[in-house]
N, C-alpha and C. Protein backbone atom coordinates (compact mmCIF):
# COMPACT_ATOMS: atom_id res chain seq x y z
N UNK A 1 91.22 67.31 213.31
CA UNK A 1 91.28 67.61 211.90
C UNK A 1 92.40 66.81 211.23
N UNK A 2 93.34 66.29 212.04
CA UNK A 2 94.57 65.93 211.03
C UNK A 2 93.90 64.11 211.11
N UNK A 3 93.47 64.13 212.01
CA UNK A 3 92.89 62.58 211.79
C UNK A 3 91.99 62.22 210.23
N UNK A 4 91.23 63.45 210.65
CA UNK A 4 90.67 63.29 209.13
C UNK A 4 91.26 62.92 207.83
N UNK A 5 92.29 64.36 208.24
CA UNK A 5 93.37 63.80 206.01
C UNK A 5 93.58 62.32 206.50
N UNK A 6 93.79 62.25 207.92
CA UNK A 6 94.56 60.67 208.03
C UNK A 6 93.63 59.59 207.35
N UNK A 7 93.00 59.58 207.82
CA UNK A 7 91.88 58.95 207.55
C UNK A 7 91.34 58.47 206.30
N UNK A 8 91.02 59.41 205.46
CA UNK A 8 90.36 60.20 204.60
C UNK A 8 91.41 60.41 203.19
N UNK A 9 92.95 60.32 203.19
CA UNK A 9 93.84 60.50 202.79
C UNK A 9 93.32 60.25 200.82
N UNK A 10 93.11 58.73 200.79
CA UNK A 10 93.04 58.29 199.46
C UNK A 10 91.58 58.95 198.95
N UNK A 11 90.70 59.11 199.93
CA UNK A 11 89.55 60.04 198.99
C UNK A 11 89.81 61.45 198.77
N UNK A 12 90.77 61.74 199.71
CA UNK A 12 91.30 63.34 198.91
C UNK A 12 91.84 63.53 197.98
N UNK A 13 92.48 62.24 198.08
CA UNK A 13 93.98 62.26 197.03
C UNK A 13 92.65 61.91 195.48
N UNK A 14 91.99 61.23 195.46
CA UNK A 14 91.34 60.89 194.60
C UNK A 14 90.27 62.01 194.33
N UNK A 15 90.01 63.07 195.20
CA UNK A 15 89.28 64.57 194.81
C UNK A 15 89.95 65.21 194.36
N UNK A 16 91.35 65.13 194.69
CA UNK A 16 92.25 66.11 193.59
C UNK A 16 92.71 65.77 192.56
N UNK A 17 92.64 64.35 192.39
CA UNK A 17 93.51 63.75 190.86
C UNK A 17 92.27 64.09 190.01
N UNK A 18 91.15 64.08 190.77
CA UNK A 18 89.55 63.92 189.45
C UNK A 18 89.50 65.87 189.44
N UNK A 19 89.78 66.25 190.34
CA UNK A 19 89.69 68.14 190.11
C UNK A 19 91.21 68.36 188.93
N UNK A 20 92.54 67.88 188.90
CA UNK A 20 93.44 68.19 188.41
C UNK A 20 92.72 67.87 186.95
N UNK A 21 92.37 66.36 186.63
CA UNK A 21 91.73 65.55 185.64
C UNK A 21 90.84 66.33 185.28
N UNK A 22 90.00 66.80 185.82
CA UNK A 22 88.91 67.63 185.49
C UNK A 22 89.31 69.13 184.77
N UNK A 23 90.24 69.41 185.20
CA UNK A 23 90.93 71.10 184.82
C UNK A 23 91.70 70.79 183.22
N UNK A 24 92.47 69.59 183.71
CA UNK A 24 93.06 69.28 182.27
C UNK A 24 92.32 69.04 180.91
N UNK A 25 90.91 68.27 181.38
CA UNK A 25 90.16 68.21 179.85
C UNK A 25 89.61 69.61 179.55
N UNK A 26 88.83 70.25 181.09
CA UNK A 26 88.44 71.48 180.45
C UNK A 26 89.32 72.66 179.78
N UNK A 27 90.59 72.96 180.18
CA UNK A 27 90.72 74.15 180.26
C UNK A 27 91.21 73.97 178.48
N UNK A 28 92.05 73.02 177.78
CA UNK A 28 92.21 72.54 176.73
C UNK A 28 91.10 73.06 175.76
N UNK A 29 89.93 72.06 176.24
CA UNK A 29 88.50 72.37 175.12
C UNK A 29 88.39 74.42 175.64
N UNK A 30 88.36 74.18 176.81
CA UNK A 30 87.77 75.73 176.77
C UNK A 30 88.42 76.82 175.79
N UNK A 31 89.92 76.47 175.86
CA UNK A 31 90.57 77.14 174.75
C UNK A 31 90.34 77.47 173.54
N UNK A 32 90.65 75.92 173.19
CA UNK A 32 89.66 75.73 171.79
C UNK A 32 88.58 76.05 171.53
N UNK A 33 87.27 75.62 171.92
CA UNK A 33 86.31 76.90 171.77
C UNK A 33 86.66 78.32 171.52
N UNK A 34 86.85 79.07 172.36
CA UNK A 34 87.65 80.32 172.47
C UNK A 34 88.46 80.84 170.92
N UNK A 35 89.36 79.89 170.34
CA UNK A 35 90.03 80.05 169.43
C UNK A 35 89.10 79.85 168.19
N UNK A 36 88.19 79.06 168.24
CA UNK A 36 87.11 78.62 167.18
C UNK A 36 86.20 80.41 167.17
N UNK A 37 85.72 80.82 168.17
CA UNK A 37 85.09 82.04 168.06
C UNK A 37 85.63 83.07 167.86
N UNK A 38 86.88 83.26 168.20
CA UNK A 38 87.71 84.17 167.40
C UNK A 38 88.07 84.24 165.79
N UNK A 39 88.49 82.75 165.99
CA UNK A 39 88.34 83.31 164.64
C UNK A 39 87.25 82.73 163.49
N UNK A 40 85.98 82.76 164.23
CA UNK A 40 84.84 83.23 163.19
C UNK A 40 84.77 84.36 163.39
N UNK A 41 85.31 85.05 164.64
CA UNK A 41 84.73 86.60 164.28
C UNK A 41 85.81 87.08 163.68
N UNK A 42 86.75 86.93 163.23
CA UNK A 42 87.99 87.38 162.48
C UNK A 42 87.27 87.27 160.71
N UNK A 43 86.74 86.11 160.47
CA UNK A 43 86.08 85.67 159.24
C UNK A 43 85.19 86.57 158.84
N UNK A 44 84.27 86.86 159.85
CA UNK A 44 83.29 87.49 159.91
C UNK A 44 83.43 89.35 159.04
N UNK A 45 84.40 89.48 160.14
CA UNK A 45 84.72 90.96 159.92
C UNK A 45 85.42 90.98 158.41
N UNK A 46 86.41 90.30 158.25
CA UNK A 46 87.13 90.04 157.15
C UNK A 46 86.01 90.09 155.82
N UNK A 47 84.60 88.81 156.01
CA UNK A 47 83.58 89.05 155.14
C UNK A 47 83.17 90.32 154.94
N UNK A 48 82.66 90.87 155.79
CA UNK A 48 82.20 92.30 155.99
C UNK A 48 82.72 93.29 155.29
N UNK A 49 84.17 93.34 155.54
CA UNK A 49 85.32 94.37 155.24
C UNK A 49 84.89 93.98 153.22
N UNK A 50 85.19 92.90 152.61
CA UNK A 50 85.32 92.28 151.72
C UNK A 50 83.58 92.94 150.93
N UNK A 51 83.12 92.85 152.06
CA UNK A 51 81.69 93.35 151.47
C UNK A 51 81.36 94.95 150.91
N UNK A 52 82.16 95.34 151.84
CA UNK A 52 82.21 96.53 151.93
C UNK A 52 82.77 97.53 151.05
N UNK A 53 84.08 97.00 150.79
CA UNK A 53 85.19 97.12 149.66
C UNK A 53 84.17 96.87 148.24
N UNK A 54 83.47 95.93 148.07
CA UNK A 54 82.51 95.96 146.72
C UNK A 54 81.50 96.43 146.56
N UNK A 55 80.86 97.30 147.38
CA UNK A 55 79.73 98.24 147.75
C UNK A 55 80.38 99.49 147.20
N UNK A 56 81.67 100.01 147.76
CA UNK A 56 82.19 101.10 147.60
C UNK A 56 82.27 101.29 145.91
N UNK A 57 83.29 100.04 145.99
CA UNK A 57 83.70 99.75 143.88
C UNK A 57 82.85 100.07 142.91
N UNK A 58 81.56 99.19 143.65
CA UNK A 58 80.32 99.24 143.14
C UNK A 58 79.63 101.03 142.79
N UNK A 59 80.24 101.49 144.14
CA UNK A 59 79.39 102.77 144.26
C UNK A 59 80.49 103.53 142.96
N UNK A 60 81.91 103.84 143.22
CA UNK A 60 82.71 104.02 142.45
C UNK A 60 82.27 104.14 140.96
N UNK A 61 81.85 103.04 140.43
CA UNK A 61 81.81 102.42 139.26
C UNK A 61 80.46 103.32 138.50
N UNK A 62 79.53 103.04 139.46
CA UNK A 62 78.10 104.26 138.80
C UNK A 62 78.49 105.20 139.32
N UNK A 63 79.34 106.27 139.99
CA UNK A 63 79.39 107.49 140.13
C UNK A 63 80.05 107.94 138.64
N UNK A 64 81.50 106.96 138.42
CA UNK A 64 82.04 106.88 137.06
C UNK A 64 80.97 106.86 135.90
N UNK A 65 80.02 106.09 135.92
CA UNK A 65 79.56 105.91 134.79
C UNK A 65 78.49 107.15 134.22
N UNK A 66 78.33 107.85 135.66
CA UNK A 66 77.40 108.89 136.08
C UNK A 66 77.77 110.29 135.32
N UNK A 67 78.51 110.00 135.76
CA UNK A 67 80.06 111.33 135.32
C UNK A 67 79.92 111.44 133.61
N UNK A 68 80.60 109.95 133.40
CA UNK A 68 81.01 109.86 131.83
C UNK A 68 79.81 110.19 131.04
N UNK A 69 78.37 110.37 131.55
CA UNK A 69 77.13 110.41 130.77
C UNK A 69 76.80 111.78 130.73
N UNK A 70 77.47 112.43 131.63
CA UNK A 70 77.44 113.90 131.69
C UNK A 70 78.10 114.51 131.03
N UNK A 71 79.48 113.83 131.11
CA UNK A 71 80.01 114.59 130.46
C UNK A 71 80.02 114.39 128.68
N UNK A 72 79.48 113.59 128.35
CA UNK A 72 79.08 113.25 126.81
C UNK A 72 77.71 113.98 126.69
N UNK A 73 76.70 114.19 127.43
CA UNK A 73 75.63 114.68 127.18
C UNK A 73 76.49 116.47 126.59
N UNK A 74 76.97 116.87 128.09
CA UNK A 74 77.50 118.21 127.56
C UNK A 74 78.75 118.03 126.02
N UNK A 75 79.39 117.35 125.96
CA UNK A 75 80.27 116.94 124.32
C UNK A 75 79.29 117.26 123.62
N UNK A 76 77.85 116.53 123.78
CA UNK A 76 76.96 116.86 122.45
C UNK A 76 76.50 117.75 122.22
N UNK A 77 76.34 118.71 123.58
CA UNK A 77 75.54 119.92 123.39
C UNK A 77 76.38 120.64 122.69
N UNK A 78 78.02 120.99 123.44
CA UNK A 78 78.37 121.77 122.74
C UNK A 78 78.62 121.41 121.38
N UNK A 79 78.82 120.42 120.74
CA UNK A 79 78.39 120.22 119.42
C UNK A 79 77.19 120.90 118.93
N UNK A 80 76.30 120.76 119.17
CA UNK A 80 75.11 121.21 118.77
C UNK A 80 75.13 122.63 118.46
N UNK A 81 75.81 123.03 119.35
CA UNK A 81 75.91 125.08 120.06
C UNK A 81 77.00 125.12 118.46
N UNK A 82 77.99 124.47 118.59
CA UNK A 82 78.91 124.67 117.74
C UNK A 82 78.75 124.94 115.78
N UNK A 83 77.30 123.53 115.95
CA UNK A 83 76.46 123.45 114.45
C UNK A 83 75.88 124.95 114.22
N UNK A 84 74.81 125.40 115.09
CA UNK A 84 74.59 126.49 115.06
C UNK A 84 75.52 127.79 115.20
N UNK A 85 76.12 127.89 115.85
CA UNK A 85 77.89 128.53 115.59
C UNK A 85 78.37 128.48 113.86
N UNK A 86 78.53 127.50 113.19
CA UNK A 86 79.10 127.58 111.91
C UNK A 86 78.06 128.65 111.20
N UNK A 87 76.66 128.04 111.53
CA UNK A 87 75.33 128.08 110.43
C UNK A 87 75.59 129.70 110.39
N UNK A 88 76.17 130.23 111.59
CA UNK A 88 75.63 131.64 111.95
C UNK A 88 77.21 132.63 111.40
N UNK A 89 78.35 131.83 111.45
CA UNK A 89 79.47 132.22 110.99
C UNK A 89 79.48 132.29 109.60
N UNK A 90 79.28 131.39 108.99
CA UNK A 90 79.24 131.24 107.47
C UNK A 90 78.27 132.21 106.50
N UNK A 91 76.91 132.54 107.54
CA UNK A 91 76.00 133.72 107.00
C UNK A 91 76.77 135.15 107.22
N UNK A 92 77.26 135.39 108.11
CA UNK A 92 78.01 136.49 108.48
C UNK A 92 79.32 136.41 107.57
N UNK A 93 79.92 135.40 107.24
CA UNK A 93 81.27 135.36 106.34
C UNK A 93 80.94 136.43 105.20
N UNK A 94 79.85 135.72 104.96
CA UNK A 94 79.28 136.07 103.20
C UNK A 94 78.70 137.11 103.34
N UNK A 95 78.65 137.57 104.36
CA UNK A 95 77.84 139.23 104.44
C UNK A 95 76.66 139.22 104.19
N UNK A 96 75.56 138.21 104.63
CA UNK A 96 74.26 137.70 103.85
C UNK A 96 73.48 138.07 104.76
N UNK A 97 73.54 138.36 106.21
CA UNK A 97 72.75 138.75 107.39
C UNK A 97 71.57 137.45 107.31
N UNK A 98 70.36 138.16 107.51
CA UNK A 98 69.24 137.02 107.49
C UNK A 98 68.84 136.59 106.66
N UNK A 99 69.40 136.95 105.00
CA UNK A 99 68.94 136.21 104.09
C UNK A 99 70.18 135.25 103.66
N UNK A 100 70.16 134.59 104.44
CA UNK A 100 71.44 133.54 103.94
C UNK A 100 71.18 132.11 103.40
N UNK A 101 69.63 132.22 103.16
CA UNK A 101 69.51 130.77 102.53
C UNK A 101 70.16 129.81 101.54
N UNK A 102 70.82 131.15 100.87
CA UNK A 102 71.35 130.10 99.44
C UNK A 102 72.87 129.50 100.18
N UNK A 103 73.84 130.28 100.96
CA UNK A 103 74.80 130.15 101.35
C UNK A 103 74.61 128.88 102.54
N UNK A 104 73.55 129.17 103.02
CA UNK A 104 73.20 127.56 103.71
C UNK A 104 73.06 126.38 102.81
N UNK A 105 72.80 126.67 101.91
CA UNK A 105 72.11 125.23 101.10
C UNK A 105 73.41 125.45 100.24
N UNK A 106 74.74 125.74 100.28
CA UNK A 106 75.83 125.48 99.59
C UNK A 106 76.50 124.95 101.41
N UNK A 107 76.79 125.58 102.10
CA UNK A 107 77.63 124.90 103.12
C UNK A 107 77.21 123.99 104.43
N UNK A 108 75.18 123.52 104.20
CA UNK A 108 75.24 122.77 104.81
C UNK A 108 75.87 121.47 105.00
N UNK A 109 76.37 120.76 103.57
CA UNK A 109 76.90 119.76 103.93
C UNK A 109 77.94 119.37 104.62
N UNK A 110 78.85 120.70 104.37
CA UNK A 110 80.37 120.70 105.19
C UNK A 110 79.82 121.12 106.70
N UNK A 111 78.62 121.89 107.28
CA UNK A 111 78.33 122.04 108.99
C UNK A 111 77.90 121.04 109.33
N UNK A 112 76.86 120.18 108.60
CA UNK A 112 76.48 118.73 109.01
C UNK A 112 77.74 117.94 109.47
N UNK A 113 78.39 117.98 108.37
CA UNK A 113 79.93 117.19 108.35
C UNK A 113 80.34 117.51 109.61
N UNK A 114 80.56 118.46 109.86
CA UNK A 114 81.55 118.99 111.01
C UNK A 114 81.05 118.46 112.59
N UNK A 115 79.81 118.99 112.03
CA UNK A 115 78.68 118.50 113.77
C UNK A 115 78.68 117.17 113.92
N UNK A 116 78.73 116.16 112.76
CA UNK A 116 78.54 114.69 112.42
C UNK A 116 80.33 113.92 113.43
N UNK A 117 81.42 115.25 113.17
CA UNK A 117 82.39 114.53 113.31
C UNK A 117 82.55 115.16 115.20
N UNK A 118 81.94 116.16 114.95
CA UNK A 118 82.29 116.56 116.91
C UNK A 118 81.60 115.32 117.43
N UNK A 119 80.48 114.97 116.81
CA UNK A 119 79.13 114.49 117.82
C UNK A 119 79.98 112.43 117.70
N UNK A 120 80.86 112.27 116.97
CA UNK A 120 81.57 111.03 117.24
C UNK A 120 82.26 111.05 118.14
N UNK A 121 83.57 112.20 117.44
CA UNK A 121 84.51 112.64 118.85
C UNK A 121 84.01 112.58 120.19
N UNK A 122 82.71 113.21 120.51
CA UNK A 122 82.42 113.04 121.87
C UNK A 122 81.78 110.80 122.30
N UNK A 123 81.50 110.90 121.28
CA UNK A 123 81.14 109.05 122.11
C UNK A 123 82.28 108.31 121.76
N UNK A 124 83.81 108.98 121.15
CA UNK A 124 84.86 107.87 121.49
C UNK A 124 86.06 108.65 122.63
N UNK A 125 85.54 110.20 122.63
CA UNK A 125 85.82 110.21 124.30
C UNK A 125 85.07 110.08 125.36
N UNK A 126 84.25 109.65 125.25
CA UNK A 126 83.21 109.81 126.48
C UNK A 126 81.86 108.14 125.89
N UNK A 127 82.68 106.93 125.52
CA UNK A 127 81.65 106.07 125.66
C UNK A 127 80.48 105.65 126.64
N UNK A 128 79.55 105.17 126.26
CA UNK A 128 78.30 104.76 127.21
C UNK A 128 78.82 102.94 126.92
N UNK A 129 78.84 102.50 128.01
CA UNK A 129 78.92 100.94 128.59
C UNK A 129 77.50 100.49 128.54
């Protein structure tokens, strides 16, 4: 066996310089690769995350807008409740019970008025986009 390395010496020596040679280009690129797929999957997730975050906003944004339509729908109602509220206060003021027509047709313009100014109040607190 030792005759052999003897022998044999410069083709070993030349199997290990081409295996050392060989380790040195790969292990370099192999890295690199390696570092290239990391961080696409770093990108990746990062996209995702990024995606995700504007789905939510998104969702955010019509739950908000969801809300604000509700809650202006109810602004108007109770306006409405409120119109009928005066109509029914103002007959009762005057002691007129169910014949209160004339006392309507003197203070509808001021309950219109009034319902006219709730029913703004509610769409400059509660705008529709």
């Amino acid at each position: 066996m030792i005759e052999f390395w003897k022998n044999n010496k410069i083709y070993i020596t030349i199997i290990v310089v081409a295996i050392i040679l060989g380790l040195a280009i790969f292990i370099p690129q192999y890295l690199l690769i390696q570092e290239k797929k990391t961080d696409r999957q770093l990108e990746i997730t990062k996209q995702n995350n990024i995606d995700q975050d504007k789905k939510e906003k998104e969702y955010q944004t019509q739950q908000a807008v969801l809300q604000n339509k509700i809650l202006l729908e109810n602004c108007l109602a109770k306006a409405g409740e409120n119109y009928q509220d005066n109509f029914e206060s103002y007959c009762i003021s005057e002691k007129r019970g169910a014949n209160c027509q004339s006392i309507l047709k003197v203070n509808a313009a001021i309950v219109d008025q009034i319902e006219r100014d709730e029913k703004n109040d509610c769409f400059k607190k509660y705008p529709q986009n």
